[in-house]
Protein backbone atom coordinates (compact mmCIF):
# COMPACT_ATOMS: atom_id res chain seq x y z
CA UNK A 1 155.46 75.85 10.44
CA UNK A 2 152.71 77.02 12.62
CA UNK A 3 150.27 79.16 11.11
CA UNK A 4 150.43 82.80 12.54
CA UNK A 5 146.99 83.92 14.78
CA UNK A 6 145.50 86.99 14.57
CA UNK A 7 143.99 88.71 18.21
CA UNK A 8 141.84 90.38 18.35
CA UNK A 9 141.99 93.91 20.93
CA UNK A 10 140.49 92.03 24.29
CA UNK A 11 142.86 89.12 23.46
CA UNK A 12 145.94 91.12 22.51
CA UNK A 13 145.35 92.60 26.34
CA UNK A 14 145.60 89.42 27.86
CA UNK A 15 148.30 87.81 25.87
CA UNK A 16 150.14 91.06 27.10
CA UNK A 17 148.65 91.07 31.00
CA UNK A 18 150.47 87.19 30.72
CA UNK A 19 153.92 88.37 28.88
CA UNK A 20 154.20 90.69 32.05
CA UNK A 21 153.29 88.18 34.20
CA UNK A 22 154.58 84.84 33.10
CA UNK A 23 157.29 85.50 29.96
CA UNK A 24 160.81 84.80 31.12
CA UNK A 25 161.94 86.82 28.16
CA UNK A 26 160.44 89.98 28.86
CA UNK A 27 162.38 92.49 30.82
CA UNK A 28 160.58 95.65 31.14
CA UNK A 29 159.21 96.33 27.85
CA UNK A 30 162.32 94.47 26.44
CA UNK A 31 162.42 91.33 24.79
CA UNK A 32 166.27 89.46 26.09
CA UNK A 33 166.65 87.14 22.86
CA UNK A 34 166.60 89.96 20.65
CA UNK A 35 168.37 92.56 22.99
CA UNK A 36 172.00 93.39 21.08
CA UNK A 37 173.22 95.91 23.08
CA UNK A 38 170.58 98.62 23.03
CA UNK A 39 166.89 97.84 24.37
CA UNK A 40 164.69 95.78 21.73
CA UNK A 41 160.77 95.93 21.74
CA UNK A 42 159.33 92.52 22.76
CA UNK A 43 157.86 92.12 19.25
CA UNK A 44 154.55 89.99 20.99
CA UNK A 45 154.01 93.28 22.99
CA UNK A 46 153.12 95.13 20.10
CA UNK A 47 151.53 92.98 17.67
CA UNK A 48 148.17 91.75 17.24
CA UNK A 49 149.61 88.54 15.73
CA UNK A 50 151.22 85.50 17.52
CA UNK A 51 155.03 85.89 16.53
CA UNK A 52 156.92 85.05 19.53
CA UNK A 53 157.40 81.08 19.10
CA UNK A 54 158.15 81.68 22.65
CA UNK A 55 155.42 83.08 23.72
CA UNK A 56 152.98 80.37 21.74
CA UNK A 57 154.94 77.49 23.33
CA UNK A 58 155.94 78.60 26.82
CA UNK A 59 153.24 80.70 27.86
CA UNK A 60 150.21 80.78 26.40
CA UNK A 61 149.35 76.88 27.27
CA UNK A 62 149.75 78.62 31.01
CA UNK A 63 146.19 79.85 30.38
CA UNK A 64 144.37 77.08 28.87
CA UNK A 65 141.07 79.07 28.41
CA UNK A 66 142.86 81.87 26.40
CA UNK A 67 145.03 79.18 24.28
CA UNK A 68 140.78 77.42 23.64
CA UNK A 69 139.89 80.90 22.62
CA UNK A 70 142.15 81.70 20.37
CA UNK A 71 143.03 78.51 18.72
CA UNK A 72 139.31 78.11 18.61
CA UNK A 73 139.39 74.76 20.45
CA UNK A 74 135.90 74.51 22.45
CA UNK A 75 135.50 75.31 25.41
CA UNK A 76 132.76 74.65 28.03
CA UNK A 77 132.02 76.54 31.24
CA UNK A 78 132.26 75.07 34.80
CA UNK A 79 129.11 73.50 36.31
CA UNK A 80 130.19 75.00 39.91
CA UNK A 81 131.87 78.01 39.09
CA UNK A 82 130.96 79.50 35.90
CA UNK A 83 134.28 80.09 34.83
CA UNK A 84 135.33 78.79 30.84
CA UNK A 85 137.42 75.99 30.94
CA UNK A 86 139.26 73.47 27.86
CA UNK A 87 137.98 70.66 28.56
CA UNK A 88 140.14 67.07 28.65
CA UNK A 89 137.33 64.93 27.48
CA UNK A 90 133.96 65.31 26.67
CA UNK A 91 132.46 64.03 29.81
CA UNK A 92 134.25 66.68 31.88
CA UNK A 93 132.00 68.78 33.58
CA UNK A 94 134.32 71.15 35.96
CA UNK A 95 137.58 73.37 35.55
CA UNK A 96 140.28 71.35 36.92
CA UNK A 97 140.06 74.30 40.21
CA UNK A 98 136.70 72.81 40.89
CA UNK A 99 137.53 69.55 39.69
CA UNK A 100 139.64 68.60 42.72
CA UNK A 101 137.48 69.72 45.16
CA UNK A 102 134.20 67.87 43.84
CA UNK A 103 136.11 64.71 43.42
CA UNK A 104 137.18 65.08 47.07
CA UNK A 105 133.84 65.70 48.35
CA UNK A 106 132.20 62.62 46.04
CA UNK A 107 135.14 60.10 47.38
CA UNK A 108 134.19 60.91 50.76
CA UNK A 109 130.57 60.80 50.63
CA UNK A 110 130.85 57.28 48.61
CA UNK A 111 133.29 56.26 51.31
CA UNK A 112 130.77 57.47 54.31
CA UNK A 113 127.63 55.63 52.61
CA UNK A 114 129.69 52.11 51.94
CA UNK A 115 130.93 52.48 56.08
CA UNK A 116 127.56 52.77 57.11
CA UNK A 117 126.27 50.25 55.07
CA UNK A 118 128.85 47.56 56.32
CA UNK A 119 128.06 48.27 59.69
């Protein structure tokens, strides 16, 4: 069984600013698996532990930088943007955001030295 998390207050916020957002379970303040008839509390929404095997599966990998944090995995901060990231490896260097766009721009400057080389 996984072990249960505490948050702390600032990550409690968050976890709840992403049931809101992202939980396909949560209906106003409502949790639908546990709804019997009469409105249920979602049970994440007012805890500062990490019941909701929904929740821990579903929706908190959405955020990888709050899932780092609070299943203190590392985490580094982007070289371009400054933002924390989980990184993939340890040579990684940029959030995957950035990632894309630096690999773009390096593959096109390689590609524009070895043309005007050839020619």
């Amino acid at each position: 069984m996984d072990e249960i998390k505490r948050l702390t207050p600032a990550q409690r916020a968050r976890c709840n600013r992403l049931i809101r957002r992202l939980c396909a379970n949560y209906d106003g303040g409502n949790c639908l698996p546990l709804d019997d008839g009469e409105g249920c509390v979602c049970v994440q929404m007012i805890s500062y532990s990490l019941l909701c095997k929904y929740f821990r599966r579903a929706v908190l990998p959405t955020d990888k930088a709050r899932y780092a944090d609070i299943y203190r995995q590392r985490t580094r901060l982007c070289e371009r943007c400054g933002k924390p990231f989980a990184p993939g490896s340890n040579r990684q260097k940029y959030c995957p955001e950035c990632g894309c766009s630096i690999r773009r721009k390096q593959k096109a400057d390689s590609a524009r030295r070895r043309r005007s080389v050839e020619h």
